[in-house]
C-alpha atoms as a PDB file:
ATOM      1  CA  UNK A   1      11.931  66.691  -7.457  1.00  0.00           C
ATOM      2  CA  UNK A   2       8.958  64.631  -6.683  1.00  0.00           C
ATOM      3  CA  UNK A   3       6.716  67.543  -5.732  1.00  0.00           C
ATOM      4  CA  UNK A   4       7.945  69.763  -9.042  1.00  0.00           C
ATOM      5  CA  UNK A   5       6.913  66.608 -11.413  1.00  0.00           C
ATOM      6  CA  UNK A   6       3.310  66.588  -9.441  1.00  0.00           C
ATOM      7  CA  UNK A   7       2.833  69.996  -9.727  1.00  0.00           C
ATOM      8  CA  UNK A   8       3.194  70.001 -13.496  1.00  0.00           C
ATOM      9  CA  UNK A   9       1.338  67.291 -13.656  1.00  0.00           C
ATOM     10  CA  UNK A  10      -1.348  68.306 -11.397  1.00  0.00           C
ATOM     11  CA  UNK A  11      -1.196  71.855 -13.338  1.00  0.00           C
ATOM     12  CA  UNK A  12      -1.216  70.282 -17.001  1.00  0.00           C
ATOM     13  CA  UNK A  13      -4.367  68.434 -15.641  1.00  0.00           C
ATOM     14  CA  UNK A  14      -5.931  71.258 -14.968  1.00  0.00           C
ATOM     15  CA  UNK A  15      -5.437  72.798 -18.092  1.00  0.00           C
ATOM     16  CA  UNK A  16      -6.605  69.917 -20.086  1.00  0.00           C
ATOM     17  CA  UNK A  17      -9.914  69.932 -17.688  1.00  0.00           C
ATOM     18  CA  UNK A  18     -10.632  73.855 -17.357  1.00  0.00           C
ATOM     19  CA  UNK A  19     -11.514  73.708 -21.449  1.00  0.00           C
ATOM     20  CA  UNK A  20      -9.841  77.162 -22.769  1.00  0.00           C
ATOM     21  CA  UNK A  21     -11.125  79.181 -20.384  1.00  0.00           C
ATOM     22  CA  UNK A  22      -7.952  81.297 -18.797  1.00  0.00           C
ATOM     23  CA  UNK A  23      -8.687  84.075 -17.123  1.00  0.00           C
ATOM     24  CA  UNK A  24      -6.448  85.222 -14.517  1.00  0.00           C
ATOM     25  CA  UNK A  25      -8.751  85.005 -11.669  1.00  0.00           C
ATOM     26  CA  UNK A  26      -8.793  81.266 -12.943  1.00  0.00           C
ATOM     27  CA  UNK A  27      -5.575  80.688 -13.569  1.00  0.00           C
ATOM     28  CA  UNK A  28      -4.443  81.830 -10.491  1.00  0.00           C
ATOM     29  CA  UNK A  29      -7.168  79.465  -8.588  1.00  0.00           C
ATOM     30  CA  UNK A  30      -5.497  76.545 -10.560  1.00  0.00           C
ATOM     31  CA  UNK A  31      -1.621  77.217  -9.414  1.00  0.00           C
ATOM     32  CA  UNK A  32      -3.118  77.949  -6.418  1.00  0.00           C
ATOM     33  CA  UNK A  33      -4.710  74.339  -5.940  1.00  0.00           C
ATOM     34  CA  UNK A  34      -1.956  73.052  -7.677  1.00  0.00           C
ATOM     35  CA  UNK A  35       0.142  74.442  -4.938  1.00  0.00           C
ATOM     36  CA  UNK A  36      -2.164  72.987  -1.941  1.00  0.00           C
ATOM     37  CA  UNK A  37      -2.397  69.886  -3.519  1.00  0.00           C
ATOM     38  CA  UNK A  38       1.729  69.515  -3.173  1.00  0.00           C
ATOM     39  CA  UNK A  39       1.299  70.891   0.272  1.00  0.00           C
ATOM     40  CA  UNK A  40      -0.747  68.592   1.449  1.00  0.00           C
ATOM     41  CA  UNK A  41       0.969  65.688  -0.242  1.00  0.00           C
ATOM     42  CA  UNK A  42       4.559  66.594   1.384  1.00  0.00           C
ATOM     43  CA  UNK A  43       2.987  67.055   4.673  1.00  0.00           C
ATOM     44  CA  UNK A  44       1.020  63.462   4.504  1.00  0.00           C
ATOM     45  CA  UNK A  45       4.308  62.168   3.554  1.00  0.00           C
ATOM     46  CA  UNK A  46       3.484  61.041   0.020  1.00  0.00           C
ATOM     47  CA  UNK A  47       6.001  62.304  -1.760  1.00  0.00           C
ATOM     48  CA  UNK A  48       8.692  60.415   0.010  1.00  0.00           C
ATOM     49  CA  UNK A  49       8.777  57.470  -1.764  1.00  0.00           C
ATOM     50  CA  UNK A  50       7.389  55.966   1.713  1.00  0.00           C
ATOM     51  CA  UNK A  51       3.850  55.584   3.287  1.00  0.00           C
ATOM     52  CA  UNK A  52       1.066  53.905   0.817  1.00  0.00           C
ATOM     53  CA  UNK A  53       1.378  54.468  -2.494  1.00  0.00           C
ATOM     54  CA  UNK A  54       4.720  52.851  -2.438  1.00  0.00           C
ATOM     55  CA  UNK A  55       3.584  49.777  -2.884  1.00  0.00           C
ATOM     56  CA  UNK A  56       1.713  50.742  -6.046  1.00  0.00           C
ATOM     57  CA  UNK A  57       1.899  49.416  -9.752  1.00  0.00           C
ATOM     58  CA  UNK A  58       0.944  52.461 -12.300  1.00  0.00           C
ATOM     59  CA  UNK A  59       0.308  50.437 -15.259  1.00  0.00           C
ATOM     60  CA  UNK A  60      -1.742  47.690 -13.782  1.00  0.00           C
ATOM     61  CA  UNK A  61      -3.459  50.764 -12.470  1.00  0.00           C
ATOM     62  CA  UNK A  62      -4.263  51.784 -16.150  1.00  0.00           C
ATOM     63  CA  UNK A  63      -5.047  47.848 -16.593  1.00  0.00           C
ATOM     64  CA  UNK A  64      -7.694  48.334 -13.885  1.00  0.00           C
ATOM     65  CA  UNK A  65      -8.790  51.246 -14.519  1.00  0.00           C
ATOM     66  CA  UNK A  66     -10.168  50.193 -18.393  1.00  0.00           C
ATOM     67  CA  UNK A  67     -11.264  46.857 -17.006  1.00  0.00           C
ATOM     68  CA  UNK A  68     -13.785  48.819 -14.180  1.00  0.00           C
ATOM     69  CA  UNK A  69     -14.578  51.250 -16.677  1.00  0.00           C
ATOM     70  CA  UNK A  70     -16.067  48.385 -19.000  1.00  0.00           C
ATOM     71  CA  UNK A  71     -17.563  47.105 -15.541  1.00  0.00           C
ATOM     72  CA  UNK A  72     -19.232  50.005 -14.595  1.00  0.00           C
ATOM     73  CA  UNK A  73     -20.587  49.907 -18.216  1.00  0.00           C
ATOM     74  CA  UNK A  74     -22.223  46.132 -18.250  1.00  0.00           C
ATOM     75  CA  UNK A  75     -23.385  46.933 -14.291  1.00  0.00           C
ATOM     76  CA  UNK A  76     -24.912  50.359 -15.662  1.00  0.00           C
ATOM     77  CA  UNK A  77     -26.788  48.715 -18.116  1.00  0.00           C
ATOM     78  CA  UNK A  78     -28.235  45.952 -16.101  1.00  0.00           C
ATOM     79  CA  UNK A  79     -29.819  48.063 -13.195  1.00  0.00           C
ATOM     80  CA  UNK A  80     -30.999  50.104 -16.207  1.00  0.00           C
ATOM     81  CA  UNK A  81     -32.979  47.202 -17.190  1.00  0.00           C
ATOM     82  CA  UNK A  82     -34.011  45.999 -13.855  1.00  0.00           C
ATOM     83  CA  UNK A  83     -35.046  49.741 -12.737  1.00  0.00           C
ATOM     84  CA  UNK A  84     -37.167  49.667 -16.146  1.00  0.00           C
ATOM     85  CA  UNK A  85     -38.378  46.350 -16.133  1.00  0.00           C
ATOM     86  CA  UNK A  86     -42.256  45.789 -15.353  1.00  0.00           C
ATOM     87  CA  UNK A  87     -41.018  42.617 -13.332  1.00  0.00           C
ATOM     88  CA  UNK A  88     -39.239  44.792 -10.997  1.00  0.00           C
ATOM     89  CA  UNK A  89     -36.598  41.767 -10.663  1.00  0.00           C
ATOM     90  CA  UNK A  90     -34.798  43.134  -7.597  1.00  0.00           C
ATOM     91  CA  UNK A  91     -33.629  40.660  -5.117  1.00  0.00           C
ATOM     92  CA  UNK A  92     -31.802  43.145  -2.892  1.00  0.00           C
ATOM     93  CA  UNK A  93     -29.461  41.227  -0.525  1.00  0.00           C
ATOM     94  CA  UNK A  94     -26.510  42.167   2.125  1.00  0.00           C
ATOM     95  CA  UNK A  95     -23.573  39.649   0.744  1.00  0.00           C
ATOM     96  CA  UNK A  96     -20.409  39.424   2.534  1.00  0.00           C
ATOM     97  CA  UNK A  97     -17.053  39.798   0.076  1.00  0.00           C
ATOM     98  CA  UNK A  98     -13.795  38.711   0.989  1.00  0.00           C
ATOM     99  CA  UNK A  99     -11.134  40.905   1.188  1.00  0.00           C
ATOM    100  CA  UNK A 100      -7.500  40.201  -0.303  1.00  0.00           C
ATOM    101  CA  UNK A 101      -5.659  43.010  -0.525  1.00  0.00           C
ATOM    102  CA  UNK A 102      -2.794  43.594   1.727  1.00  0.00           C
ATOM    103  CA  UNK A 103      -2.834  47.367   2.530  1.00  0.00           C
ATOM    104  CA  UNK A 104      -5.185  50.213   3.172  1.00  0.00           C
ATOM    105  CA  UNK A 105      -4.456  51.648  -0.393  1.00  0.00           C
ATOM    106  CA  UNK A 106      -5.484  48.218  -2.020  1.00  0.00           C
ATOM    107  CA  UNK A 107      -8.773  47.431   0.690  1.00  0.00           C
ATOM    108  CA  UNK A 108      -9.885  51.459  -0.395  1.00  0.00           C
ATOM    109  CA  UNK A 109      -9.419  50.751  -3.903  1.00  0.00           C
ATOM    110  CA  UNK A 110     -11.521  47.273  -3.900  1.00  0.00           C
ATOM    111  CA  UNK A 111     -14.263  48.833  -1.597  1.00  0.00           C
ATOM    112  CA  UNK A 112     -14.513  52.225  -3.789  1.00  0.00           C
ATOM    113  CA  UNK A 113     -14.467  50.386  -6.615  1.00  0.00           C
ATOM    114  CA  UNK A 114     -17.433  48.480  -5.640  1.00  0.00           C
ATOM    115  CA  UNK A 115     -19.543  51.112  -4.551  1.00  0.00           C
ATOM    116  CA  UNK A 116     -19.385  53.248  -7.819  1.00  0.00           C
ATOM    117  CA  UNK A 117     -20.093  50.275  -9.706  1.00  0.00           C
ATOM    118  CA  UNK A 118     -24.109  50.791  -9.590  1.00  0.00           C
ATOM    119  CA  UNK A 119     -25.892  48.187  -8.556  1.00  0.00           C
ATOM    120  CA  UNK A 120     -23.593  47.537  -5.581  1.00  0.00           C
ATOM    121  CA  UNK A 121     -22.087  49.508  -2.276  1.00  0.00           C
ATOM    122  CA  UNK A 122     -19.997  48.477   0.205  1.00  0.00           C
ATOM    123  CA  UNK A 123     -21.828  48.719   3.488  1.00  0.00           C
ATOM    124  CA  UNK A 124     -19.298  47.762   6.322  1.00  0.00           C
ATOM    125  CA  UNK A 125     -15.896  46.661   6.635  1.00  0.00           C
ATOM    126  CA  UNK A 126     -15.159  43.698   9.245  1.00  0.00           C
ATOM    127  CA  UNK A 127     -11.936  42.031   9.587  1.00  0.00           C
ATOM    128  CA  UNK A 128     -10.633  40.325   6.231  1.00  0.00           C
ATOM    129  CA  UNK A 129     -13.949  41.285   4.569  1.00  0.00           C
ATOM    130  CA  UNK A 130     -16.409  43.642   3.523  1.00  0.00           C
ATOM    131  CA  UNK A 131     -20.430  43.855   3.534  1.00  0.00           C
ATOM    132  CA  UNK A 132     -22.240  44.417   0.164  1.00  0.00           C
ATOM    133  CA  UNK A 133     -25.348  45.991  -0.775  1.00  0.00           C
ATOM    134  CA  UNK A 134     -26.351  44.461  -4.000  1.00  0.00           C
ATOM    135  CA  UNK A 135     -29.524  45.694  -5.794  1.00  0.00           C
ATOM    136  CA  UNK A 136     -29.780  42.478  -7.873  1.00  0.00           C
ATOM    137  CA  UNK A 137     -28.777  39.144  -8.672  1.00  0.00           C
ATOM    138  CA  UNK A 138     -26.306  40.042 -11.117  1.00  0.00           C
ATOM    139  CA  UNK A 139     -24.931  42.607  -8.504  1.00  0.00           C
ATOM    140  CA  UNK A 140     -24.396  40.262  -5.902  1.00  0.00           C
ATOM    141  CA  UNK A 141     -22.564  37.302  -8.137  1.00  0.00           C
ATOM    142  CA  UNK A 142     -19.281  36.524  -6.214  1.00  0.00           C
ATOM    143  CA  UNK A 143     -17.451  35.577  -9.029  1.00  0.00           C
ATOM    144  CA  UNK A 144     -17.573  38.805 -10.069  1.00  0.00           C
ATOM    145  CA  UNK A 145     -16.757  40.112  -7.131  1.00  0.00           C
ATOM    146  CA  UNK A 146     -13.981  38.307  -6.641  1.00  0.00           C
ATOM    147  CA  UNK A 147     -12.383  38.706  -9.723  1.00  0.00           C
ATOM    148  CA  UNK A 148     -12.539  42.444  -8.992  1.00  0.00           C
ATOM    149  CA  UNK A 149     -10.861  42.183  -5.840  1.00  0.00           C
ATOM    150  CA  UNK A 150      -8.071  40.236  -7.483  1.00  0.00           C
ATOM    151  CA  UNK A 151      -7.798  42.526 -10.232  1.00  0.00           C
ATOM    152  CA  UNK A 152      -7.340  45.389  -7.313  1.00  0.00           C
ATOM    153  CA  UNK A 153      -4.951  43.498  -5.531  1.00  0.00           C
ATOM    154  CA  UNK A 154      -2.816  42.794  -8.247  1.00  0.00           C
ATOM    155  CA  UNK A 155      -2.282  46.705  -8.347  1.00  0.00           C
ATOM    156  CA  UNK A 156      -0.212  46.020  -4.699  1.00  0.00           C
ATOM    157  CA  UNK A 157       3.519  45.191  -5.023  1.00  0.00           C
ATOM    158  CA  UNK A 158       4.001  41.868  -3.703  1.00  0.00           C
ATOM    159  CA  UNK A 159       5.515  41.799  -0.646  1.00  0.00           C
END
């Protein structure tokens, strides 16, 4: 049941993204990614209800996903001003961010979310933390940080 409802989901993505154009050549590349997509699921053991997204909260998802979108936003716009500024007020630094999630799903979604977040990439991960690139001083402000890796972990199920 689980792999039917991704497929249709999966395929009604598709048709939202492919923008009217259905031709069968096209069509039939979509069920057929659809259809590895499933595959590939089922065979990593995702569709189990095991393994780990089962620890995972969809709507605090959505939460997270406006709040980084807004994120991405304000950091957009400052490197846009410090890449433009005569000043050139780049501090560039290596910063090291603690890590509080409590499973791979959660410590992939923290450091991801921090790298596409410009102005900031996530270098190295040691132990119970991870190593920052941050282009500027606004970047590299662990509050910030740090209230993005609790926002990610709050995505986790409590154990």
């Amino acid at each position: 049941m689980r792999a039917l409802v991704l497929f249709v989901i999966l395929g009604l993505l598709w048709l939202g993204l492919s923008g009217l154009y259905y031709k069968p050549l096209i069509v039939g590349f979509g069920v057929f990614s659809c259809v590895l997509c499933v595959w590939i699921m089922s065979r990593l053991g995702l569709l189990s209800g095991e393994g780990p997204i089962k620890d995972f909260r969809p709507v605090a998802a959505l939460r997270y996903l406006f709040w980084l979108t807004v994120e991405i936003g304000k950091a957009d716009w400052a490197v846009t001003r410090a890449i433009l500024s005569p000043e050139l007020p780049r501090r560039q630094r290596l910063i090291s961010v603690p890590c509080l999630q409590s499973t791979d799903l959660g410590r992939t979604l923290f450091a991801n979310s921090i790298t596409i977040t410009p102005g900031t990439v996530t270098v190295e991960t040691e132990g119970g933390e991870f190593i920052v690139h941050a282009l500027t001083d606004e970047a590299a402000d662990m509050d910030n940080l740090l209230a993005m890796g609790a926002k990610a972990a709050s995505i986790e199920e409590a154990r």
